[in-house]
N, C-alpha and C. Protein backbone atom coordinates (compact mmCIF):
# COMPACT_ATOMS: atom_id res chain seq x y z
N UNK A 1 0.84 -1.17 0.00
CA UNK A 1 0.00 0.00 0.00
C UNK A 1 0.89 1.24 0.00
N UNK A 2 0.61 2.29 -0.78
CA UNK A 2 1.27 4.15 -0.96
C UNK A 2 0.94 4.44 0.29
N UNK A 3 2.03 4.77 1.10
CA UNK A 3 1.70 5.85 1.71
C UNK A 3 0.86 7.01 1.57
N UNK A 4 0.48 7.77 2.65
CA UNK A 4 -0.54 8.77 1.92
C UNK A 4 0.59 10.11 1.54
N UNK A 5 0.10 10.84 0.91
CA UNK A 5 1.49 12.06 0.01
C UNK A 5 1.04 13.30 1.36
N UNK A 6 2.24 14.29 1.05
CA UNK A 6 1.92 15.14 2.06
C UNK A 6 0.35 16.65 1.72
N UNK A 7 -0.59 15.54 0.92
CA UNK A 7 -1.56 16.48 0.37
C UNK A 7 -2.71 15.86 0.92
N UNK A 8 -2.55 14.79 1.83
CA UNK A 8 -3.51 13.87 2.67
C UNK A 8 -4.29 12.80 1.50
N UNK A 9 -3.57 12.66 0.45
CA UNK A 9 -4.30 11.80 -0.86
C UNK A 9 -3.44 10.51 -0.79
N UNK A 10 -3.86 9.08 -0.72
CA UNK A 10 -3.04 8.21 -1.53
C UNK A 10 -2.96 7.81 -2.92
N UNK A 11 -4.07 7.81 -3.57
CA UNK A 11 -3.87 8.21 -5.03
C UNK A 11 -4.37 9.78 -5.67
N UNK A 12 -4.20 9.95 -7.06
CA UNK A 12 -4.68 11.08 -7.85
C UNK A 12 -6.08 11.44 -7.57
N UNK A 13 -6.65 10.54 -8.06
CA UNK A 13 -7.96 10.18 -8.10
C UNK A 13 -8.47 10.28 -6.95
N UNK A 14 -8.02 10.66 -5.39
CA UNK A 14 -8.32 11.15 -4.55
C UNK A 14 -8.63 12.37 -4.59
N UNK A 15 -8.19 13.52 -5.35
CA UNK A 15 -7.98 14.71 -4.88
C UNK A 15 -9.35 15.24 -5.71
N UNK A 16 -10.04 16.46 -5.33
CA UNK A 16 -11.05 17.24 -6.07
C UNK A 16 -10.75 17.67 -6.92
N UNK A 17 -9.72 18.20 -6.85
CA UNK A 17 -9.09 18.88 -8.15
C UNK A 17 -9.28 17.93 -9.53
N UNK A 18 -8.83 16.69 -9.47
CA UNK A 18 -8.01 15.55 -10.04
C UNK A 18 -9.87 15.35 -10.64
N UNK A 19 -10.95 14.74 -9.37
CA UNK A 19 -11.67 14.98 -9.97
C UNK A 19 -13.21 15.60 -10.64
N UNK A 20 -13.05 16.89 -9.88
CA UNK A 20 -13.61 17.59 -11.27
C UNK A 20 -13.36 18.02 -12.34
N UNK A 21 -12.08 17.63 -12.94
CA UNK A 21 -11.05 17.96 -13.97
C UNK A 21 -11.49 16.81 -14.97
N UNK A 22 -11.75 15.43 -14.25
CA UNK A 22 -11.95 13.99 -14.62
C UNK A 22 -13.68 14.23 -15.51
N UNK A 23 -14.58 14.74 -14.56
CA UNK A 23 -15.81 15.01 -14.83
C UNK A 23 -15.48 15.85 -16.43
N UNK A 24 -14.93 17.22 -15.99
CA UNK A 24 -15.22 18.42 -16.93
C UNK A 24 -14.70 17.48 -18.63
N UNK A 25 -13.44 16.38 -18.57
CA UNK A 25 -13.34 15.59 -19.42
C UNK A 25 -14.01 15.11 -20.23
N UNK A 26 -15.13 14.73 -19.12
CA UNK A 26 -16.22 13.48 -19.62
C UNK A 26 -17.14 14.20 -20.16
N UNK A 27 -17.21 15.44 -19.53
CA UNK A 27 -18.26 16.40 -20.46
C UNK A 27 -17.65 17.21 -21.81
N UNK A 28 -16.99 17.27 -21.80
CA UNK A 28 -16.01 17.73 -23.49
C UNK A 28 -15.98 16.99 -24.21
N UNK A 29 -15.68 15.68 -23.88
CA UNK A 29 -15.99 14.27 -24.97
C UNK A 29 -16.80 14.45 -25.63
N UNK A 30 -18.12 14.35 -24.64
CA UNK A 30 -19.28 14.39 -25.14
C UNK A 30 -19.74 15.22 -25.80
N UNK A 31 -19.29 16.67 -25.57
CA UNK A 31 -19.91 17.91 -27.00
C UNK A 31 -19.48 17.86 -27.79
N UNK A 32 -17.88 17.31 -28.02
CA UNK A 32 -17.46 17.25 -29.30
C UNK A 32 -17.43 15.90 -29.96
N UNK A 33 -18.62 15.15 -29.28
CA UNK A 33 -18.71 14.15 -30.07
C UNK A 33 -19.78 14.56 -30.93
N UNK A 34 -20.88 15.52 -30.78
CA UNK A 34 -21.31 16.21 -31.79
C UNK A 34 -21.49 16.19 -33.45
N UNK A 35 -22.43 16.20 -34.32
CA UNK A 35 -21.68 16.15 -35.55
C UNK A 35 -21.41 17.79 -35.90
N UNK A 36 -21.81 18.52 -35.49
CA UNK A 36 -20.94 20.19 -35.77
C UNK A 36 -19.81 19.85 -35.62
N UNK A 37 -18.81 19.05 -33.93
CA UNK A 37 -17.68 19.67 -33.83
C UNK A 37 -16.69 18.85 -34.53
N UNK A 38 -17.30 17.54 -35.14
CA UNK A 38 -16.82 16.46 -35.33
C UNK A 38 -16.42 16.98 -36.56
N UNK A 39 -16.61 17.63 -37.43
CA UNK A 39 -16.71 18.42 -38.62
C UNK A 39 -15.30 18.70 -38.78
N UNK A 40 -15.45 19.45 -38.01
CA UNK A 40 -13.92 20.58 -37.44
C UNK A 40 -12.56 19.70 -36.53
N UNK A 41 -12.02 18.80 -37.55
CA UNK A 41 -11.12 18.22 -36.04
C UNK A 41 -10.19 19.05 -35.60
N UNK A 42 -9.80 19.51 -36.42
CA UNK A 42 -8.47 20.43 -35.56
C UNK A 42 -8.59 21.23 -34.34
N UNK A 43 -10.45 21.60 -34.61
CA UNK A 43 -10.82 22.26 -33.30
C UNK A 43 -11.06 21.58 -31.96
N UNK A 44 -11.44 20.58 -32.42
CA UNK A 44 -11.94 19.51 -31.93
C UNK A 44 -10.92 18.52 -31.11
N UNK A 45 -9.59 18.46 -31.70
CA UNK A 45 -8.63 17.83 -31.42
C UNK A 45 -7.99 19.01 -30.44
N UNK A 46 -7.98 19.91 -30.78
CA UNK A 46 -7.59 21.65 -29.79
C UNK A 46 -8.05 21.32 -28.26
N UNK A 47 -9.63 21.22 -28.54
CA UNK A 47 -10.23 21.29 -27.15
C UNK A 47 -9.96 19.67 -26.41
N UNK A 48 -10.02 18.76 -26.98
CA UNK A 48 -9.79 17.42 -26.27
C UNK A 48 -8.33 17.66 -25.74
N UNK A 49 -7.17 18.00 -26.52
CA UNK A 49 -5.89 17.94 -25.75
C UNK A 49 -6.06 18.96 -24.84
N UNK A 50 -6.29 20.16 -24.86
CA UNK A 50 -6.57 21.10 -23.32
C UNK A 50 -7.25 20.68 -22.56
N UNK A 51 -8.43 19.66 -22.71
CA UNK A 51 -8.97 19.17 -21.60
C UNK A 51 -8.38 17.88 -20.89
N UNK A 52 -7.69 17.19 -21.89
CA UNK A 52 -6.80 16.17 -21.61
C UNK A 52 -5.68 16.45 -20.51
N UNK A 53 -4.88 17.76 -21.00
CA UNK A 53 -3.74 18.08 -20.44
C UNK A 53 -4.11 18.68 -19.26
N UNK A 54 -5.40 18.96 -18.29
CA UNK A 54 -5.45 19.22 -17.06
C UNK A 54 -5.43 17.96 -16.07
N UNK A 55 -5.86 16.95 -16.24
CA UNK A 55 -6.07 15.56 -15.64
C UNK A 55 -4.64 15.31 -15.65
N UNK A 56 -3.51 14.98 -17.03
CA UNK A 56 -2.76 14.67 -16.81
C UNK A 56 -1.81 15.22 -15.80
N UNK A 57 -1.62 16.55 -16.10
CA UNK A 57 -0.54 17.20 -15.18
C UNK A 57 -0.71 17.47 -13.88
N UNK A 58 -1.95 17.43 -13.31
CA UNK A 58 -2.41 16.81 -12.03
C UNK A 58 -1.70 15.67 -11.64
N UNK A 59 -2.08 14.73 -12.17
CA UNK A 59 -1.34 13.15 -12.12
C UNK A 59 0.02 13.12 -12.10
N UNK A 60 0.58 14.00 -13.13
CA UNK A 60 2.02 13.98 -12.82
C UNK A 60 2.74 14.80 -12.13
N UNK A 61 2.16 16.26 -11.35
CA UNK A 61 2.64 16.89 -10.63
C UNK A 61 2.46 15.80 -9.10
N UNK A 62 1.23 15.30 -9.33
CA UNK A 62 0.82 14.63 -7.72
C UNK A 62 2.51 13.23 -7.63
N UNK A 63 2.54 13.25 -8.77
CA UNK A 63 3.88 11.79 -8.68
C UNK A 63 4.75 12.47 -8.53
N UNK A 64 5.30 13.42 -8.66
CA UNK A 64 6.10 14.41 -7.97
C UNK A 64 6.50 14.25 -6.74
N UNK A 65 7.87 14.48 -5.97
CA UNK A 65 8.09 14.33 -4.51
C UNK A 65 7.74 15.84 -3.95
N UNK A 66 8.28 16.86 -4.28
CA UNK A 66 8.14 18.02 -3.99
C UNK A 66 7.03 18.91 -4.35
N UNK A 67 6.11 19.72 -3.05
CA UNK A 67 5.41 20.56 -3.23
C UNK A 67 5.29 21.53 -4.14
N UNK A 68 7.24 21.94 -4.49
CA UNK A 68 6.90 23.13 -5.42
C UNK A 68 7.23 22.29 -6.92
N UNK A 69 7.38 21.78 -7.17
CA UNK A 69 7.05 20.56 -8.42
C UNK A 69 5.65 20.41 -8.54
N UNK A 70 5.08 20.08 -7.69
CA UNK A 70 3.48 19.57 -7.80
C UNK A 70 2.93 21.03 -8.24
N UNK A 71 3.09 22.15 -7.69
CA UNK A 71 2.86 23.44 -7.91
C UNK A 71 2.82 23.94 -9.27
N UNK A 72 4.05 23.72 -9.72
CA UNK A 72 4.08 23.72 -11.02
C UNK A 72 3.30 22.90 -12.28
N UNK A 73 3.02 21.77 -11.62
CA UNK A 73 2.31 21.08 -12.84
C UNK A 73 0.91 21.36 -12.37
N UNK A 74 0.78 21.78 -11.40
CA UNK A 74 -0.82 22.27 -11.22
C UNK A 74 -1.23 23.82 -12.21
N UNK A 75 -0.10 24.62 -12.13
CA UNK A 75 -0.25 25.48 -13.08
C UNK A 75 -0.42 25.20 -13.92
N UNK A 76 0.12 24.54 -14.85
CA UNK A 76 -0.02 24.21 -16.41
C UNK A 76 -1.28 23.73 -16.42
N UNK A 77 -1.87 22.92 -15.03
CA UNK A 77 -3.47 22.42 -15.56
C UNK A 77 -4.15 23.80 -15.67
N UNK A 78 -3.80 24.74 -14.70
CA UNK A 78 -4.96 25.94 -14.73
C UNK A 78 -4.61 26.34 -16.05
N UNK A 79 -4.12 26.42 -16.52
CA UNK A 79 -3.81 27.48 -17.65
C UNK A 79 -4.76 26.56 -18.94
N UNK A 80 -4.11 25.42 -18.40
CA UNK A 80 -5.21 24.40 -19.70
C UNK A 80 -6.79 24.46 -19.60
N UNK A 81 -7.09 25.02 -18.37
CA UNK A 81 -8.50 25.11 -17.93
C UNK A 81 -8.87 26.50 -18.66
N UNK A 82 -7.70 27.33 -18.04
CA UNK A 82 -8.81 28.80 -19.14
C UNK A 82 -8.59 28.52 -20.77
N UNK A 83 -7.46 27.49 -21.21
CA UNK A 83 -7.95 27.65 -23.14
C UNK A 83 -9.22 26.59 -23.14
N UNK A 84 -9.46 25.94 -22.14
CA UNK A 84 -10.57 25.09 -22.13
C UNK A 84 -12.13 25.79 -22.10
N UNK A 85 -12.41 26.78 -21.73
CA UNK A 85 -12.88 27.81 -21.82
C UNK A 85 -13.02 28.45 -22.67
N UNK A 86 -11.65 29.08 -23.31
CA UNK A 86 -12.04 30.08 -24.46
C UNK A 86 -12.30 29.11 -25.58
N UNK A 87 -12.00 27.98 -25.44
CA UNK A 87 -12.76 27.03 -26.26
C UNK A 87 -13.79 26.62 -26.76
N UNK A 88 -14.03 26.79 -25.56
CA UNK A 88 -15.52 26.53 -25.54
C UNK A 88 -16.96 27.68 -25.91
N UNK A 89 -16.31 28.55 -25.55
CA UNK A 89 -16.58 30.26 -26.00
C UNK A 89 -16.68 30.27 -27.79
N UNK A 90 -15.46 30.00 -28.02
CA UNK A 90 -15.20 29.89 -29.59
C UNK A 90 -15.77 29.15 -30.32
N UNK A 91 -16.19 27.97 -29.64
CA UNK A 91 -17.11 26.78 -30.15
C UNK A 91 -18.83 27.73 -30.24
N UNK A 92 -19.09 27.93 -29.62
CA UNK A 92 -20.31 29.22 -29.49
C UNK A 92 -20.37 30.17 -30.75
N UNK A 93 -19.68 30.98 -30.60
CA UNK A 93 -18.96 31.95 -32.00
C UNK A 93 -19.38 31.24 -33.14
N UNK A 94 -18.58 30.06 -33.44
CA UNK A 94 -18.68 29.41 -34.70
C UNK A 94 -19.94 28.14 -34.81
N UNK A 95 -20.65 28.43 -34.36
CA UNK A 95 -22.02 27.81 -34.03
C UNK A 95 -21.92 26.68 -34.14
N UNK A 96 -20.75 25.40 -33.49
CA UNK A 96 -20.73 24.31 -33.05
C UNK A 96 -21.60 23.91 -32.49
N UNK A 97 -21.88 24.95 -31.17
CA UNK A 97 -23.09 24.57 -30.28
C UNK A 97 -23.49 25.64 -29.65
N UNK A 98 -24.77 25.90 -28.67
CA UNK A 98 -25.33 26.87 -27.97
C UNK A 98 -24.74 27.16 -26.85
N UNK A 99 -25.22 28.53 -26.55
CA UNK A 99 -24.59 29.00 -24.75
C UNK A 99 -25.21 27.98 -24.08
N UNK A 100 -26.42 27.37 -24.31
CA UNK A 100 -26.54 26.85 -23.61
C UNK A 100 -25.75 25.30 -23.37
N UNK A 101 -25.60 24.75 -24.34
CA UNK A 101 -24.87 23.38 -24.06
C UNK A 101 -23.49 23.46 -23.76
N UNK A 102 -23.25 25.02 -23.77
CA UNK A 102 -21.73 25.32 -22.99
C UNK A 102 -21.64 25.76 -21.45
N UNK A 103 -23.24 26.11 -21.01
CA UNK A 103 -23.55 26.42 -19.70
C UNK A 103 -22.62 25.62 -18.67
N UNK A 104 -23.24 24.05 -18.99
CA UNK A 104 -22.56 23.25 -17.78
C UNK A 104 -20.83 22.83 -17.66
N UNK A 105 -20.55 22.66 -18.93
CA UNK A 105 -18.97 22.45 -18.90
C UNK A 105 -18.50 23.98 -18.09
N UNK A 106 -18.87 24.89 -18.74
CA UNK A 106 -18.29 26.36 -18.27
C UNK A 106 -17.88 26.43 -16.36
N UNK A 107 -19.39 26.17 -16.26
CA UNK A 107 -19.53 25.94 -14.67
C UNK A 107 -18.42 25.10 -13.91
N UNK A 108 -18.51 23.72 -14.61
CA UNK A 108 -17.71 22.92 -13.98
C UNK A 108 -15.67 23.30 -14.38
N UNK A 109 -15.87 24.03 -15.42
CA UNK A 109 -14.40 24.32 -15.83
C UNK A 109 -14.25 25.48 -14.44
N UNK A 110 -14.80 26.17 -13.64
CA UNK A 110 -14.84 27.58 -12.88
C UNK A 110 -14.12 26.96 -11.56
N UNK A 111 -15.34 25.54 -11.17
CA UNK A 111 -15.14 25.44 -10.32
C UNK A 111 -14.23 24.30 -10.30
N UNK A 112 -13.10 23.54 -11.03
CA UNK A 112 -12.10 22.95 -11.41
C UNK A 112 -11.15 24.03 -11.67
N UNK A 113 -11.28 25.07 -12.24
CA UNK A 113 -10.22 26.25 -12.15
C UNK A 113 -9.97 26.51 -10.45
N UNK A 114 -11.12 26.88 -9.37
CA UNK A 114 -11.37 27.19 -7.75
C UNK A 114 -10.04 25.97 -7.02
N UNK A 115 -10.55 24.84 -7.50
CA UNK A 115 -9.81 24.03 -6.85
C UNK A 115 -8.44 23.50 -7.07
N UNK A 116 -8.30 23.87 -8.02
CA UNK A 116 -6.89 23.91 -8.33
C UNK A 116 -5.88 25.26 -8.38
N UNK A 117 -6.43 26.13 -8.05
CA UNK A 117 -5.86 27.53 -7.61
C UNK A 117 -5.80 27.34 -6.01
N UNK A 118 -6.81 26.37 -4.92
CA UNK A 118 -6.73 26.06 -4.04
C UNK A 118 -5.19 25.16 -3.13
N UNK A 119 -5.53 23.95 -4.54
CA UNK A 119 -4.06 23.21 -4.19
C UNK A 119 -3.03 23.88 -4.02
N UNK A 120 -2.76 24.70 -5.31
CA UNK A 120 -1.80 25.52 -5.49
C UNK A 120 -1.09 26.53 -4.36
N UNK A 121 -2.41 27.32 -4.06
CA UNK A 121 -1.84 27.74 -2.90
C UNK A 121 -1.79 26.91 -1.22
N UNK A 122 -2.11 25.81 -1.03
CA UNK A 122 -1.82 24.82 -0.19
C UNK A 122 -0.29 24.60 -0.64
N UNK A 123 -0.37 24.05 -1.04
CA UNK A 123 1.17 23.69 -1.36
C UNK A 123 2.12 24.70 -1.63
N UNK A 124 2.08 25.61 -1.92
CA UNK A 124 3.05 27.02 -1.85
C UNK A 124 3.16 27.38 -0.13
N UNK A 125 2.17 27.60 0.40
CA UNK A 125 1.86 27.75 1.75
C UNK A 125 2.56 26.70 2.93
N UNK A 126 2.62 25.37 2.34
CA UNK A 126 3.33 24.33 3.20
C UNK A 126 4.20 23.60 2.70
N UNK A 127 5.44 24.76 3.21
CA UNK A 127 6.67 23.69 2.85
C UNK A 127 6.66 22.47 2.96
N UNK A 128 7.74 21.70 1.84
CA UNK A 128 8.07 20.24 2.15
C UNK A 128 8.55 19.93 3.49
N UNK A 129 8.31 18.50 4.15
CA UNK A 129 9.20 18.52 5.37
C UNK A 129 10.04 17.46 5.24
């Protein structure tokens, strides 16, 4: 058995961050499984790897020994969270789909952005020991 990490998690998949990031995934799949977005892969392939690349770098900041390591790959998820966003914005624009079927991802991208600006500053806040 893992010890538990100094973030009180023994696996990824423990953490909120990890998954409402996992959720907001499962809901991007699904709009761009769409036949509008399906149309468009490049866009399509755009928004799956930004939504991809927040789960991962979670996962691999959390395999990380050090706080300010983990810190860092938690950034790169936030940052993947706001093009996940203007993504999704842009998908709107180009009438992929409605404000409204962007309502709920949006939401859940806000509050997956909350909690991972949370970690972040947890772990900046508490040195390694």
């Amino acid at each position: 058995m893992r010890a538990r990490s100094r973030v009180g998690a023994k696996s990824v998949e423990e953490l909120s961050a990890w998954q409402l990031a996992n959720e907001l995934r499962d809901q991007i799949h699904a709009l761009t499984a769409e036949r509008r977005s399906i149309d468009d892969w490049s866009f399509r392939n755009q928004l799956r790897a930004a939504v991809s690349s927040v789960t991962c770098n979670i996962a691999e900041g959390f395999g990380r020994y050090r706080h300010r390591e983990f810190a860092q790959f938690l950034n790169i998820a936030r940052g993947s969270l706001f093009e996940v966003a203007d993504h999704l914005r842009e998908g709107v624009c180009r009438s992929y789909w409605t404000s409204e079927a962007i309502a709920e991802p949006l939401v859940l991208c806000r509050r997956t952005t909350g909690a991972v600006t949370r970690l972040i500053i947890y772990l900046k806040t508490h040195p390694d020991r």
